[in-house]
C-alpha atoms as a PDB file:
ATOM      1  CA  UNK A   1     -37.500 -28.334 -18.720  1.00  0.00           C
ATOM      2  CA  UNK A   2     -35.905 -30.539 -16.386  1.00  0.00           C
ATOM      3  CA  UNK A   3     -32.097 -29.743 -14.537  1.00  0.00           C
ATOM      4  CA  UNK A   4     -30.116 -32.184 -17.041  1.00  0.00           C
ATOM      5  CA  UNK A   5     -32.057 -30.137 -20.193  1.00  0.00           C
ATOM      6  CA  UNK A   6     -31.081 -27.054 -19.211  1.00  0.00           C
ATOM      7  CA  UNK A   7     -27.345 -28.135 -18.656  1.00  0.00           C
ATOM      8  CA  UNK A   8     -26.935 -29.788 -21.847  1.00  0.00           C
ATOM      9  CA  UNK A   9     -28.709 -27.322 -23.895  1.00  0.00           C
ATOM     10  CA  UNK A  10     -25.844 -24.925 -21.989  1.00  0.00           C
ATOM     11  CA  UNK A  11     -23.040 -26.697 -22.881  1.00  0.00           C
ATOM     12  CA  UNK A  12     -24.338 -27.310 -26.282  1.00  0.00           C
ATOM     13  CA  UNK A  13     -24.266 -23.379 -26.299  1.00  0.00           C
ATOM     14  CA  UNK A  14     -20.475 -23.531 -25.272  1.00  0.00           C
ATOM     15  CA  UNK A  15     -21.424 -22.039 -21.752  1.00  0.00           C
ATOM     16  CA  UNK A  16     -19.012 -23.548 -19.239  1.00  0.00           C
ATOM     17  CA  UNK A  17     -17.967 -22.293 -15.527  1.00  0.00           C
ATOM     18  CA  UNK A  18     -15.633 -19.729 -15.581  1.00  0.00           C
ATOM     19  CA  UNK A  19     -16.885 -17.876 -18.767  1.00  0.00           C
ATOM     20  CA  UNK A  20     -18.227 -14.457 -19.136  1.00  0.00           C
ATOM     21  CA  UNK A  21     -21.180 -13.905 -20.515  1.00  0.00           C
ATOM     22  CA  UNK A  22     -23.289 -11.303 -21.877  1.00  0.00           C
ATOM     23  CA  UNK A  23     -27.072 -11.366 -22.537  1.00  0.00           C
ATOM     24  CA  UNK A  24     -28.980  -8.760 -24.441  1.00  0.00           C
ATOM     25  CA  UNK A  25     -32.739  -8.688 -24.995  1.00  0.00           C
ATOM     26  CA  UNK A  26     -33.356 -11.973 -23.189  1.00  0.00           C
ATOM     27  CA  UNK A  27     -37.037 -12.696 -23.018  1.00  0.00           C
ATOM     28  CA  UNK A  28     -38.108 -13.615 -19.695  1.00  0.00           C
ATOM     29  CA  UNK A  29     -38.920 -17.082 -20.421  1.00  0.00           C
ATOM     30  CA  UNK A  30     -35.074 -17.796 -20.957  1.00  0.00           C
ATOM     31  CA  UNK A  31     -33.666 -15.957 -18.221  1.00  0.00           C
ATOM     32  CA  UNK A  32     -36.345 -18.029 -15.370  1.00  0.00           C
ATOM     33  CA  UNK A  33     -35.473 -21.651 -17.019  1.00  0.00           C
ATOM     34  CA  UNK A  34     -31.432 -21.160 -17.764  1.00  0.00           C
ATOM     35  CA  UNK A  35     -30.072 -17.998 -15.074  1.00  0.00           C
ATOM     36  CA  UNK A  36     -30.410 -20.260 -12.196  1.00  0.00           C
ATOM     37  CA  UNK A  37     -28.091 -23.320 -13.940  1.00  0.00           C
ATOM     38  CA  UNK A  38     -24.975 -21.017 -14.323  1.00  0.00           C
ATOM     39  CA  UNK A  39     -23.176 -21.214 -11.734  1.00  0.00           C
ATOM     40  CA  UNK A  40     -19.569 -20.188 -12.113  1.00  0.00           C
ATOM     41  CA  UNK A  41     -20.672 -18.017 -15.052  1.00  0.00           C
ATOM     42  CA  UNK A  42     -19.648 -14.126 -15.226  1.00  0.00           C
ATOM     43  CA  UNK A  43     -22.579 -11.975 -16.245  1.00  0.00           C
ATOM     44  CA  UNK A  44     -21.294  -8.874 -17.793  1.00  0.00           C
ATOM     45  CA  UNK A  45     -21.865  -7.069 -20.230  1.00  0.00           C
ATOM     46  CA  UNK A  46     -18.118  -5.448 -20.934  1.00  0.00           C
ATOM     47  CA  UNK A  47     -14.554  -7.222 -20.136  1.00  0.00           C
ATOM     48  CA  UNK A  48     -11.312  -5.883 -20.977  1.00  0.00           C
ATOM     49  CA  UNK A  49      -9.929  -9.041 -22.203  1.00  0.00           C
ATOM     50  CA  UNK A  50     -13.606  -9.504 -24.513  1.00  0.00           C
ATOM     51  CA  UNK A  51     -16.558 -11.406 -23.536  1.00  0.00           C
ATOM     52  CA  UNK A  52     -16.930 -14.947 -24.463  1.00  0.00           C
ATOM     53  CA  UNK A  53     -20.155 -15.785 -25.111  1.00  0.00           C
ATOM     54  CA  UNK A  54     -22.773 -13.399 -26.038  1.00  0.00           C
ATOM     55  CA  UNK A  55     -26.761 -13.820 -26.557  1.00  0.00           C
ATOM     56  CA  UNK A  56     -28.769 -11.702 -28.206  1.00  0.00           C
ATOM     57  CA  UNK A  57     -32.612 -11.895 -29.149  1.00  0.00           C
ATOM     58  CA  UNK A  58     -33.438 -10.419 -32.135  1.00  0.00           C
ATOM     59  CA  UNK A  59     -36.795  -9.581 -33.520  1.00  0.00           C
ATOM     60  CA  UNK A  60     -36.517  -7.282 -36.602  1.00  0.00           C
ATOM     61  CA  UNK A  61     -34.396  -7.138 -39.183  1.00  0.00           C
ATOM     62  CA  UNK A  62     -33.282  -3.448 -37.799  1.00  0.00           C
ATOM     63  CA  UNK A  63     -33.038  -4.714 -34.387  1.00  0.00           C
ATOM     64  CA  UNK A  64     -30.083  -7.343 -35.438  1.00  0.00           C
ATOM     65  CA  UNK A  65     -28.199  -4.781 -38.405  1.00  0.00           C
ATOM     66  CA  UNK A  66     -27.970  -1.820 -35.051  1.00  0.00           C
ATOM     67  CA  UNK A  67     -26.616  -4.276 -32.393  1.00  0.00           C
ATOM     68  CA  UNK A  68     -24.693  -6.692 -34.192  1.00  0.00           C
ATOM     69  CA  UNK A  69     -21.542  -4.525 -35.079  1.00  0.00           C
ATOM     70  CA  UNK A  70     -21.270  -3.101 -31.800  1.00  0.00           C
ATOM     71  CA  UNK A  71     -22.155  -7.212 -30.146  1.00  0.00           C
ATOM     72  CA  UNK A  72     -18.844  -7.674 -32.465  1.00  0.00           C
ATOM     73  CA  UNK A  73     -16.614  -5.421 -30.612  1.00  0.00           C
ATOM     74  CA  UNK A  74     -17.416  -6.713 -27.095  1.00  0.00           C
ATOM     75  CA  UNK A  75     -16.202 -10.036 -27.846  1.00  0.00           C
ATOM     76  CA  UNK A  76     -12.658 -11.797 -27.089  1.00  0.00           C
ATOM     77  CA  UNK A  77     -10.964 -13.468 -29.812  1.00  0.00           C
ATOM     78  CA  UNK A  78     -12.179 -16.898 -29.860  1.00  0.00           C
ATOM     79  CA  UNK A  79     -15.537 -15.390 -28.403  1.00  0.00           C
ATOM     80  CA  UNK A  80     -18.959 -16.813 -30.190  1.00  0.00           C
ATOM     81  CA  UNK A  81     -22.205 -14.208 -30.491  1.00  0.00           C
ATOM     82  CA  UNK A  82     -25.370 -16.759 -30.553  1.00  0.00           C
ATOM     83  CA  UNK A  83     -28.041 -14.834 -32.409  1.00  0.00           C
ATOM     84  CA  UNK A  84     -31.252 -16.237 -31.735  1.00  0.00           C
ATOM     85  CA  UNK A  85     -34.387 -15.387 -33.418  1.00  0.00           C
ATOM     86  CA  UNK A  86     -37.882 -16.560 -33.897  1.00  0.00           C
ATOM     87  CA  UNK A  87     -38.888 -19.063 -36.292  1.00  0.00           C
ATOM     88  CA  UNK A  88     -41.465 -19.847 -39.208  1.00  0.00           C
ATOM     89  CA  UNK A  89     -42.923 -16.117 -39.182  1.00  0.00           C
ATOM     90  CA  UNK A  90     -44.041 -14.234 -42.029  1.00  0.00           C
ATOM     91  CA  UNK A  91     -41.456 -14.204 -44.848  1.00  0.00           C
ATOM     92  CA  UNK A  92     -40.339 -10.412 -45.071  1.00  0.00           C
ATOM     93  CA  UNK A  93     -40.978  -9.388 -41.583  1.00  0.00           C
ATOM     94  CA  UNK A  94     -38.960 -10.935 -39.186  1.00  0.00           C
ATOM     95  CA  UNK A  95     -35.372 -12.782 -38.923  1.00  0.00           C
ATOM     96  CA  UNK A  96     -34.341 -15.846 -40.867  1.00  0.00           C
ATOM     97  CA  UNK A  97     -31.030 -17.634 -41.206  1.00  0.00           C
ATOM     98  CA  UNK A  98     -29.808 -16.414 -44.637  1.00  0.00           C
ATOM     99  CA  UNK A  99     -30.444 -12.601 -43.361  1.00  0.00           C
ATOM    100  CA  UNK A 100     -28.433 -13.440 -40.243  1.00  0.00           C
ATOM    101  CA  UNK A 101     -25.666 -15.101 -42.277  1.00  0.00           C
ATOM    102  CA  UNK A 102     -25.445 -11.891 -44.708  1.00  0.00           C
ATOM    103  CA  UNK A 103     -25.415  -9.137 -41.816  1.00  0.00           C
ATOM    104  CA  UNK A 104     -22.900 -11.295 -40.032  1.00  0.00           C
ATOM    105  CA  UNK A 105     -20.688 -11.306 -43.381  1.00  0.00           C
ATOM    106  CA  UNK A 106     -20.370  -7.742 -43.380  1.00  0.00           C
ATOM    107  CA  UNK A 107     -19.535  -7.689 -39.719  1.00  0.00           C
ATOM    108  CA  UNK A 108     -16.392 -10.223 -40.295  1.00  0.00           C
ATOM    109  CA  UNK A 109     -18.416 -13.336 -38.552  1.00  0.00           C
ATOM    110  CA  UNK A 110     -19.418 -16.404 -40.198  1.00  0.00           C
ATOM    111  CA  UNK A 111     -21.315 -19.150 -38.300  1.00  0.00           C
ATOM    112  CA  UNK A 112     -20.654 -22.494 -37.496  1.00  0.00           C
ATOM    113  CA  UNK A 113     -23.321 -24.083 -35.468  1.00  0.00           C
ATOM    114  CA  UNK A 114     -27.216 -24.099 -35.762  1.00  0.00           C
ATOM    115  CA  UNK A 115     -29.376 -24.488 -32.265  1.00  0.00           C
ATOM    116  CA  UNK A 116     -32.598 -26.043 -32.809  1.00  0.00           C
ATOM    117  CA  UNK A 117     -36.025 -24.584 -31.808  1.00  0.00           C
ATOM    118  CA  UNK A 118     -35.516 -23.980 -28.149  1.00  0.00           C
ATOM    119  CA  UNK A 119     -39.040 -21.939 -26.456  1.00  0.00           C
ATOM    120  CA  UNK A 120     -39.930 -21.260 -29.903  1.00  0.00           C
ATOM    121  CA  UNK A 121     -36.713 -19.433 -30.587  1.00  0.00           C
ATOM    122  CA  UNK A 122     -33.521 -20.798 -33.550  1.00  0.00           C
ATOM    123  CA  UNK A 123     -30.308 -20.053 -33.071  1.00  0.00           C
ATOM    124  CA  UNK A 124     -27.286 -19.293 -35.082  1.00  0.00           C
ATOM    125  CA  UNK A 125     -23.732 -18.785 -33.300  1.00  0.00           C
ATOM    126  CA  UNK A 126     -21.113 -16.434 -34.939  1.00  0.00           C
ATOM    127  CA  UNK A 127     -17.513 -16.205 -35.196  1.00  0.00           C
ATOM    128  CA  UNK A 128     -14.666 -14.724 -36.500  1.00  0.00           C
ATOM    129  CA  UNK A 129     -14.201 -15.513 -39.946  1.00  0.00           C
ATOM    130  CA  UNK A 130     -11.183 -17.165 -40.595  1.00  0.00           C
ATOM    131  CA  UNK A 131      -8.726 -15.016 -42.743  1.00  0.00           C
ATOM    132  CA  UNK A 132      -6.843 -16.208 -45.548  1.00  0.00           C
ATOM    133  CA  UNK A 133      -3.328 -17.587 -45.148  1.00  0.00           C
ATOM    134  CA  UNK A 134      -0.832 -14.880 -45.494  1.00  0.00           C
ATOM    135  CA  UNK A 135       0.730 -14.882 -49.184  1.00  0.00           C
ATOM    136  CA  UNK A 136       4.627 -15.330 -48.782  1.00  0.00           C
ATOM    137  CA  UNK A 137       6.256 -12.678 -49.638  1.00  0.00           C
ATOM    138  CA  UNK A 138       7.524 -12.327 -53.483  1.00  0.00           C
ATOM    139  CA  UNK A 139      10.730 -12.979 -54.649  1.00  0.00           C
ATOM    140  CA  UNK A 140      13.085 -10.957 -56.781  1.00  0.00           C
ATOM    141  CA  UNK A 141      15.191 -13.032 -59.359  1.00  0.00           C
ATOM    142  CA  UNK A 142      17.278 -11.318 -62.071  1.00  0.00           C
END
């Protein structure tokens, strides 16, 4: 993967200087093609304020219900969790996009962007579902 590849497969991600970011289970073919292109980026894994941009690799079904809620609560307000997970396996056994989409319903996230087959891996990112406008409040007329 050549140096312009890996920076616009970043900011196709969202990852910009200046963010934090937090990895979990990142397979070690990731971290030696992408770690050395962000520069400016805050690796962490907590921030007060919320972390805004958060991978995780998932490989079971169990893997993604455990660490998704708690992936949830580590991220800022407009923050975006990119599930990633490994495509065409056996049907049953591993991740696929309608199982993300349902655990990340019952979480409160919805997505709104699909990554194509990067190393073998798909992607999904999640946000905050938007909530409903807020009914007005009723009036009283005698």
């Amino acid at each position: 993967m050549t140096k312009e590849e890996a920076w616009s497969l970043l900011a196709f991600w969202g990852i910009r200087t200046g963010m934090t970011l937090s990895l979990c289970h990142m397979p070690s073919e990731f971290r030696e093609k992408f770690l050395p292109f962000l520069e400016g980026v805050h690796l962490m894994d907590e921030c007060k304020t919320g972390v805004d941009i958060i991978l995780f690799f998932g490989g079971s079904k169990r893997e993604l219900v455990e660490y998704l809620p708690k992936l949830s609560q580590k991220m800022s307000v407009n923050g975006r969790i990119w599930v990633f997970f490994h495509g065409g396996g056996p049907e049953g056994e591993g991740l696929s996009e309608e199982f993300v989409r349902w655990v990340a319903l019952h979480v409160g996230l919805a997505d709104d962007r699909r990554c194509p087959e990067v190393l073998g891996w798909l992607g999904l990112r999640l946000k905050w579902r938007p909530r409903s406008k807020r009914l007005e409040k009723p009036s009283f007329c005698c």
